[in-house]
C-alpha atoms as a PDB file:
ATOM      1  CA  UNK A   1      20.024 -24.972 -26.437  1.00  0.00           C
ATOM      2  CA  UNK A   2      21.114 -27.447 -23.317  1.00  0.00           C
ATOM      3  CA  UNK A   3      18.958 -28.173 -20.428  1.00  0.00           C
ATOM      4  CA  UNK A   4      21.215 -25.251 -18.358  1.00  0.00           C
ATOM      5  CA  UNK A   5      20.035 -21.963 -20.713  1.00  0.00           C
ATOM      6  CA  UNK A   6      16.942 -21.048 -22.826  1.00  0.00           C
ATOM      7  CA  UNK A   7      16.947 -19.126 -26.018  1.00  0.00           C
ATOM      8  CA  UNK A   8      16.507 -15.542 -25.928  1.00  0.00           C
ATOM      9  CA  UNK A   9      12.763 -14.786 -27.042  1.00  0.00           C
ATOM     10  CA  UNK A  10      11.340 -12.301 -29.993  1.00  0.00           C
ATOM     11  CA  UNK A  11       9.193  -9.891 -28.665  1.00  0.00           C
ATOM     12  CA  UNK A  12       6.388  -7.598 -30.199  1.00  0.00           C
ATOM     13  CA  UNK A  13       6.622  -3.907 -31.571  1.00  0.00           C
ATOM     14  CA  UNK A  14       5.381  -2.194 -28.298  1.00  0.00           C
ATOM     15  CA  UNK A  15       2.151  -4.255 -26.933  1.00  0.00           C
ATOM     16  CA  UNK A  16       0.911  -7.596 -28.629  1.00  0.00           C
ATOM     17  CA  UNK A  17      -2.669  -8.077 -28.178  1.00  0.00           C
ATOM     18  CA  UNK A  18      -2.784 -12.291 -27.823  1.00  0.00           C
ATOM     19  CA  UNK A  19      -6.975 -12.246 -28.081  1.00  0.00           C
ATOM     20  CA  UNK A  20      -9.573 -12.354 -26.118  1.00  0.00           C
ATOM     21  CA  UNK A  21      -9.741 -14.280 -22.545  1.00  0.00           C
ATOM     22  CA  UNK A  22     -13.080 -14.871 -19.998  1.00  0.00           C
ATOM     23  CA  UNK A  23     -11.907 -13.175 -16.763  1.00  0.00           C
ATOM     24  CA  UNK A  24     -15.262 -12.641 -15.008  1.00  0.00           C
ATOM     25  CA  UNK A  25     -14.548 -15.002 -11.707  1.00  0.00           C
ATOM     26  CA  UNK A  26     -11.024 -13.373 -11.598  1.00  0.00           C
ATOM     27  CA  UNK A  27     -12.351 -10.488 -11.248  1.00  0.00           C
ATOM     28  CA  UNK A  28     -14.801 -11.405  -8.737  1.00  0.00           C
ATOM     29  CA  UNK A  29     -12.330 -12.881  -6.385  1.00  0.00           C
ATOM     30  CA  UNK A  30      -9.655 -10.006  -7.120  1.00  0.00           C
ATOM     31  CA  UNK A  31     -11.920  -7.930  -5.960  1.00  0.00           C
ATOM     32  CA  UNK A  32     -12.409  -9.477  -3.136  1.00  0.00           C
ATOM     33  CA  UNK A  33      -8.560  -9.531  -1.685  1.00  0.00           C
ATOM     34  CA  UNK A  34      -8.916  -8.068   2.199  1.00  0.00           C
ATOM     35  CA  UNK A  35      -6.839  -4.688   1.907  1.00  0.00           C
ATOM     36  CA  UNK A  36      -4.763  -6.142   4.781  1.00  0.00           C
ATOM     37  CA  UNK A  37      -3.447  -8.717   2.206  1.00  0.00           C
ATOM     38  CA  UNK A  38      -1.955  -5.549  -0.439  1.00  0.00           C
ATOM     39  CA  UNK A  39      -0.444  -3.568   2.513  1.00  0.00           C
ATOM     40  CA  UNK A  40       1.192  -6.955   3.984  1.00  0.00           C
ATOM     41  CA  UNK A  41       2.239  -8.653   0.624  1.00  0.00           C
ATOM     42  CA  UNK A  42       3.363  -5.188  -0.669  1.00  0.00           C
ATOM     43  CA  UNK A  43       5.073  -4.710   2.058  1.00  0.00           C
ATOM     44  CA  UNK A  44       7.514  -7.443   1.126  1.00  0.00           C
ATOM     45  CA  UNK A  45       7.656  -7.455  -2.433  1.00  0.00           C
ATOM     46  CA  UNK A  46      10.878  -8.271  -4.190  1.00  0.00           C
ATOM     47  CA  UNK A  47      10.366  -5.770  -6.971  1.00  0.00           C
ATOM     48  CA  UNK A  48      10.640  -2.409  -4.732  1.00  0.00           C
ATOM     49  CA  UNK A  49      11.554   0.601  -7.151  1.00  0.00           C
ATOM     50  CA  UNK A  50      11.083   4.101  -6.961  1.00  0.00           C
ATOM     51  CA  UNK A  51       9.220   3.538 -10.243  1.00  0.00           C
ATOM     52  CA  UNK A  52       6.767   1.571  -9.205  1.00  0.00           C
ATOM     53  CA  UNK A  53       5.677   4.088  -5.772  1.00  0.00           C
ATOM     54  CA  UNK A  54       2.235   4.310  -6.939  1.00  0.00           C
ATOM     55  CA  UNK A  55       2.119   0.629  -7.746  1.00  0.00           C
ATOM     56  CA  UNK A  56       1.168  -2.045  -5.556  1.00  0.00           C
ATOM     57  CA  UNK A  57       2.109  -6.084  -5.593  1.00  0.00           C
ATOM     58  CA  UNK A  58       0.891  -9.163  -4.549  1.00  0.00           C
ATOM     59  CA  UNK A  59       3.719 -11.559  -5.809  1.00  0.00           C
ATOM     60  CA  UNK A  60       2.855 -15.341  -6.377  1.00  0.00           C
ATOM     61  CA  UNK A  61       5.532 -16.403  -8.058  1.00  0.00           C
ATOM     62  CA  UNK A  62       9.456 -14.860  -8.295  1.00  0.00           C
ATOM     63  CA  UNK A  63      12.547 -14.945 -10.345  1.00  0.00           C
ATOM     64  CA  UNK A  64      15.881 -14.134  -7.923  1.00  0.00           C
ATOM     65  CA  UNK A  65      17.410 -11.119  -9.133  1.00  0.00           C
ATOM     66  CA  UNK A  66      15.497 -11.216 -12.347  1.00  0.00           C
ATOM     67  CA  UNK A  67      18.698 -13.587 -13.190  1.00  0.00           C
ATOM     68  CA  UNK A  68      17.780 -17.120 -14.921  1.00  0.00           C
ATOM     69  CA  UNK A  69      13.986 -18.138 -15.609  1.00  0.00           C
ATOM     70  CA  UNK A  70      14.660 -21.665 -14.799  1.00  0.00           C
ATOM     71  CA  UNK A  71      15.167 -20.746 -11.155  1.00  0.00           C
ATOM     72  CA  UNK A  72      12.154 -19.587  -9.498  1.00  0.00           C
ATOM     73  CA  UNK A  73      10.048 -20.122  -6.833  1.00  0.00           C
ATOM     74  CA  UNK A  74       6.663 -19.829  -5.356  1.00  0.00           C
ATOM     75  CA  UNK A  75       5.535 -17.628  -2.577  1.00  0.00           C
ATOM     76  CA  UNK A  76       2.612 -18.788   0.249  1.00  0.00           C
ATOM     77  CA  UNK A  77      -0.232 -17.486  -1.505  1.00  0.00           C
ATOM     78  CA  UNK A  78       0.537 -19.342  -4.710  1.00  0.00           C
ATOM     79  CA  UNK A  79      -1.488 -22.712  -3.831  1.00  0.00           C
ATOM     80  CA  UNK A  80      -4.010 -20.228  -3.354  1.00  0.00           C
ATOM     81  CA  UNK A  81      -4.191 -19.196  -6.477  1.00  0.00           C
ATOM     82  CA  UNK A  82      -2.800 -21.287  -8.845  1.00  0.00           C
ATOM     83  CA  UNK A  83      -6.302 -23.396  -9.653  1.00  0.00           C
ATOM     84  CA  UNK A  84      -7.565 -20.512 -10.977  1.00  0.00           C
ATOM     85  CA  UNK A  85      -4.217 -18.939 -12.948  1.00  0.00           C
ATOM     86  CA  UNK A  86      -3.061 -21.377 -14.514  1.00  0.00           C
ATOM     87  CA  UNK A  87      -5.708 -22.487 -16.807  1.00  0.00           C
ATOM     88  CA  UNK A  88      -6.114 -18.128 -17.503  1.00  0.00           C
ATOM     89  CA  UNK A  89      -2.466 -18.044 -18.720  1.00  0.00           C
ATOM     90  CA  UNK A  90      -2.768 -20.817 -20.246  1.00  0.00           C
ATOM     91  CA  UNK A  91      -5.561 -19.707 -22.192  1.00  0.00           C
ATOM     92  CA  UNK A  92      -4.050 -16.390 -22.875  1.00  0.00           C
ATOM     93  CA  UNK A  93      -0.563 -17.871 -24.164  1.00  0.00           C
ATOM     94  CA  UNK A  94      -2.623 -20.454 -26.837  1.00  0.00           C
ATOM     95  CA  UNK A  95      -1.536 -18.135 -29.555  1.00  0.00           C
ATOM     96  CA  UNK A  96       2.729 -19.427 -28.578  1.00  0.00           C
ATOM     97  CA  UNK A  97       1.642 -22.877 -29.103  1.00  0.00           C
ATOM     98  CA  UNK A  98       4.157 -23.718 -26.062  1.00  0.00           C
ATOM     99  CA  UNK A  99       4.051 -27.211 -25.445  1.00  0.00           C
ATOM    100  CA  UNK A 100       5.151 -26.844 -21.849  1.00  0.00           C
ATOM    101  CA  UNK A 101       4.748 -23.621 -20.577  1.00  0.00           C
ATOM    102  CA  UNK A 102       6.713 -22.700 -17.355  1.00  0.00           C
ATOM    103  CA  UNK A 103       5.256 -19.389 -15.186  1.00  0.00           C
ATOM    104  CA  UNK A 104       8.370 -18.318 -13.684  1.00  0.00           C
ATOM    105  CA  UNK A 105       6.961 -14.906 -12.375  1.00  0.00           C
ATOM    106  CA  UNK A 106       2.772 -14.284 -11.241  1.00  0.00           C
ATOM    107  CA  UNK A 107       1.854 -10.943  -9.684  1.00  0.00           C
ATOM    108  CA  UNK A 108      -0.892  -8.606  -9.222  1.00  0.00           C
ATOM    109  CA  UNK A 109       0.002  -5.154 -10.030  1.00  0.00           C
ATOM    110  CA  UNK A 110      -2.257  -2.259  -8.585  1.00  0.00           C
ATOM    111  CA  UNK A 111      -1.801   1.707  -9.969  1.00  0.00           C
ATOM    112  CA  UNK A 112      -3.499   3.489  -7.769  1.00  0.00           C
ATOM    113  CA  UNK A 113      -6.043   6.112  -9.055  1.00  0.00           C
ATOM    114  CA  UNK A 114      -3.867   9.246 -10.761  1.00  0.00           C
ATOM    115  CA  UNK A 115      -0.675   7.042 -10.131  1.00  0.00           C
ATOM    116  CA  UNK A 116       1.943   7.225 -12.223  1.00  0.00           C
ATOM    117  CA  UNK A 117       4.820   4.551 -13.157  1.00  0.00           C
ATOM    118  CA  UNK A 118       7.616   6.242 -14.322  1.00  0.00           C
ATOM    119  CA  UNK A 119       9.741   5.401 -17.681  1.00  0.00           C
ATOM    120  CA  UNK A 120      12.230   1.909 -17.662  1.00  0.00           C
ATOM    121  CA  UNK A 121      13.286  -0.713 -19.200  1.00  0.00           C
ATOM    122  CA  UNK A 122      12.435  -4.454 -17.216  1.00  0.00           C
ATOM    123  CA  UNK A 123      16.829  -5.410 -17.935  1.00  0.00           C
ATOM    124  CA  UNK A 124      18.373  -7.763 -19.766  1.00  0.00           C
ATOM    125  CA  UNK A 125      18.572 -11.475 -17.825  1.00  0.00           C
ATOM    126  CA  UNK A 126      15.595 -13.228 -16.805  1.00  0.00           C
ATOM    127  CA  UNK A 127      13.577 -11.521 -19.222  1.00  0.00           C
ATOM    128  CA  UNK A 128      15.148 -11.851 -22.508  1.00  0.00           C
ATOM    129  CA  UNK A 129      14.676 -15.304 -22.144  1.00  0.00           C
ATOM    130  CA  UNK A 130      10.556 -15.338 -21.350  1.00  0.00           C
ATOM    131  CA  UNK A 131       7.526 -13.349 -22.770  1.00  0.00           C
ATOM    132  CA  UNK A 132       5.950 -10.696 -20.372  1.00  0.00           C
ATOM    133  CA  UNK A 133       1.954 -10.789 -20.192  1.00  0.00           C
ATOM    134  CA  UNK A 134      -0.532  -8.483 -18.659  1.00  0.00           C
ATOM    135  CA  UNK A 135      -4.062  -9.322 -17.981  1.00  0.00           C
ATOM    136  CA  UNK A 136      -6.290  -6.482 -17.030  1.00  0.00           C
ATOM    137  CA  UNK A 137      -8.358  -7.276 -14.082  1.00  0.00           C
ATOM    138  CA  UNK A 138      -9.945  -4.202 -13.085  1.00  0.00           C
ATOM    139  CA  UNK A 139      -9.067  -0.678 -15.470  1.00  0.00           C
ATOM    140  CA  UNK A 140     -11.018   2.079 -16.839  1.00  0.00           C
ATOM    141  CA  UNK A 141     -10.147   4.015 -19.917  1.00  0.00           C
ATOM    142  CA  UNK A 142      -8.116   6.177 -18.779  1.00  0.00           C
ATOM    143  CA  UNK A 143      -5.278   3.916 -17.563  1.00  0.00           C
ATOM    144  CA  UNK A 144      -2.785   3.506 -20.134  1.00  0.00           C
ATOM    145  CA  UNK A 145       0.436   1.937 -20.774  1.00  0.00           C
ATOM    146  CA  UNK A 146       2.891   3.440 -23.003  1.00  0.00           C
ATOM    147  CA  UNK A 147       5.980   2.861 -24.976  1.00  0.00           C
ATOM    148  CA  UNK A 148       8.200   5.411 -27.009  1.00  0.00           C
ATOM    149  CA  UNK A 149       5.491   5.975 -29.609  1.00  0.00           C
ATOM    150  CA  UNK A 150       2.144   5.262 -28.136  1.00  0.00           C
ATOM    151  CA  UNK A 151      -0.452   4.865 -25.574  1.00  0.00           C
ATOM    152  CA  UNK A 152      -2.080   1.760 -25.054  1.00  0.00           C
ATOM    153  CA  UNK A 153      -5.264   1.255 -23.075  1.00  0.00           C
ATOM    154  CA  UNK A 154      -5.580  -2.612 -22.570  1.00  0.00           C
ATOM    155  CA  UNK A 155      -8.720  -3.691 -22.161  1.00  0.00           C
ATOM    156  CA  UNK A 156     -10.718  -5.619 -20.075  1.00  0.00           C
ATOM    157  CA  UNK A 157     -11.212  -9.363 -21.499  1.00  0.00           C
ATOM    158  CA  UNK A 158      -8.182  -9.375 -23.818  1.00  0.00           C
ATOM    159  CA  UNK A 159      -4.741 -10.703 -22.966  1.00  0.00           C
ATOM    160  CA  UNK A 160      -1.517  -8.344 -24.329  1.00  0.00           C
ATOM    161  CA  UNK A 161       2.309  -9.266 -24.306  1.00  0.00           C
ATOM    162  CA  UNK A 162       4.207  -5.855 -23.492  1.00  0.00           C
ATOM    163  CA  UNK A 163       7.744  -5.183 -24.573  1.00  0.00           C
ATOM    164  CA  UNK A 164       9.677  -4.786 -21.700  1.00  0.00           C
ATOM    165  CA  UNK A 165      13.068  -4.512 -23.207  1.00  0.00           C
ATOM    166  CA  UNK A 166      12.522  -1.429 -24.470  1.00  0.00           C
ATOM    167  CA  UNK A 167      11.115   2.053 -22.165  1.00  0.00           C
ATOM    168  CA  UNK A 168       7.338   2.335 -21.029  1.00  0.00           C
ATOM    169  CA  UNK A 169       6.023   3.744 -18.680  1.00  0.00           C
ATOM    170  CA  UNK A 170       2.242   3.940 -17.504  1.00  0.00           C
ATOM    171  CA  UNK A 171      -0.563   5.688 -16.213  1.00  0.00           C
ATOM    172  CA  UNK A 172      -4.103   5.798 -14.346  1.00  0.00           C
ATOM    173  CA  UNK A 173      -6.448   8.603 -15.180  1.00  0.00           C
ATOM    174  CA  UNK A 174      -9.393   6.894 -13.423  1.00  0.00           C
ATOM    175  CA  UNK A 175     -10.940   7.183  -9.905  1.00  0.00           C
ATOM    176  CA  UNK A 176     -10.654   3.699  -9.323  1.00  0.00           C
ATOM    177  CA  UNK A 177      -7.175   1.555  -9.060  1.00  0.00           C
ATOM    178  CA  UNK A 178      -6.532   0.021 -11.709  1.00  0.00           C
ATOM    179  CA  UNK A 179      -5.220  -3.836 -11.217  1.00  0.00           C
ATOM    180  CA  UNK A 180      -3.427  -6.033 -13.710  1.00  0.00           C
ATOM    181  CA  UNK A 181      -2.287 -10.191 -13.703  1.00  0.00           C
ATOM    182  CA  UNK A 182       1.406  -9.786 -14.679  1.00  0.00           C
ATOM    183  CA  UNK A 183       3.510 -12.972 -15.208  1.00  0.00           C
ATOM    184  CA  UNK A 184       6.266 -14.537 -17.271  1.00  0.00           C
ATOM    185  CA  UNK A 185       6.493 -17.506 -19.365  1.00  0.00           C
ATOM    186  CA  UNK A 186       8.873 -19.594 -21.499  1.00  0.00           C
ATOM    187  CA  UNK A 187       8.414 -23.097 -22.980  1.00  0.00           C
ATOM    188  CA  UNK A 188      10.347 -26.074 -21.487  1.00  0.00           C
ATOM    189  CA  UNK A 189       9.362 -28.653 -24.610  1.00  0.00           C
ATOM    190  CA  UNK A 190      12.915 -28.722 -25.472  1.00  0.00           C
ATOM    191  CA  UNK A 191      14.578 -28.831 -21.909  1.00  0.00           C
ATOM    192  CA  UNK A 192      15.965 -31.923 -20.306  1.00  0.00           C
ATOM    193  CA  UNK A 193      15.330 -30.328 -16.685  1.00  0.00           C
ATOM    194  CA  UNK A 194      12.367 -27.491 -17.041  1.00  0.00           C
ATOM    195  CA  UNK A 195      12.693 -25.707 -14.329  1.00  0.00           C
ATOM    196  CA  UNK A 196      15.287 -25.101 -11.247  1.00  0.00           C
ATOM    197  CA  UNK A 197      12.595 -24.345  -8.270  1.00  0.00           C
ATOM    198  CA  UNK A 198      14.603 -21.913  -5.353  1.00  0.00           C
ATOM    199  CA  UNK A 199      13.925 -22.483  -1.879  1.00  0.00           C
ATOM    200  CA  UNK A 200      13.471 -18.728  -1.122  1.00  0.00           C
ATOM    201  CA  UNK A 201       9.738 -17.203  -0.875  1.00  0.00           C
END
């Protein structure tokens, strides 16, 4: 590996659940988020697709054209969040035993009550090269995520590293939305420059 690439990453059969994870005051201030702030940050996301037309974002934290991990950048509300986040993912990635974790790409991810998000594959680039985790914030047990041979409910307290290579799709049976902490990692131990930070937001 030089300090221009990083290695492409195993992932798990379907969903990996990476243990358990205290997310009461994330919750609390998730739920607190002004409406205003999903219509206005949705409004802009960078990850617009007809699968996702149930979904709503709040993105912190980007990857241009899902191209090369080691060039991201950070969008305005990520100083807002980032005291809390990072010591969460951190926590929830202990199992990698990264060194020097990089989080290339932080979202929120909201499926509205009976929203659907349709089948796909994430693409090759950016994320063969990082590990894709989801952190339920607010879900019921009828929300689901799903890959070609299961459902998975992820539950509330627990960290999970999806898949997202291969097709999955998702769902939310509940009456309330249900909300998720998406982001990407990688470990920069070995690099000589970690990260490439882009200028766009």
């Amino acid at each position: 590996m030089t300090s221009a690439s990083l290695p492409q990453v195993t992932k798990p059969d379907g969903f990996r659940d990476l243990g358990p994870i205290d997310v009461a005051d994330l919750v609390a201030r998730v739920r607190a988020i002004p409406e205003q702030v999903w219509i206005e940050q949705n409004a802009r996301k960078e990850n617009a697709m007809p699968v996702f037309s149930h979904t709503r974002h709040i993105i912190l934290r980007f990857i241009p054209g899902n191209e090369d991990a080691l060039v991201h950048y950070s969008k305005p509300l990520w100083p807002e969040w980032e005291a809390l986040l990072v010591p969460l993912m951190t926590q929830a990635i202990r199992p990698y035993g990264f060194e020097a974790p990089v989080f290339a790409k932080v979202m929120f991810a909201r499926l509205a009550a009976g929203g659907e998000i349709g089948w796909h594959r994430d693409g090759a680039g950016s994320n063969l090269t990082t590990h894709k985790i989801h952190i339920p914030v607010i879900t019921n047990p009828a929300a689901v995520l799903r890959d070609m041979s299961r459902d998975y409910h992820l539950a509330l307290g627990h960290a999970y590293e999806l898949n997202n290579l291969e097709r999955h799709s998702g769902s939310n049976g509940g009456t309330e939305d249900r909300i998720h902490l998406i982001f990407e990692v990688y470990d920069a131990a070995h690099l000589a420059r970690p990260e490439r930070l882009s200028a766009s937001a």
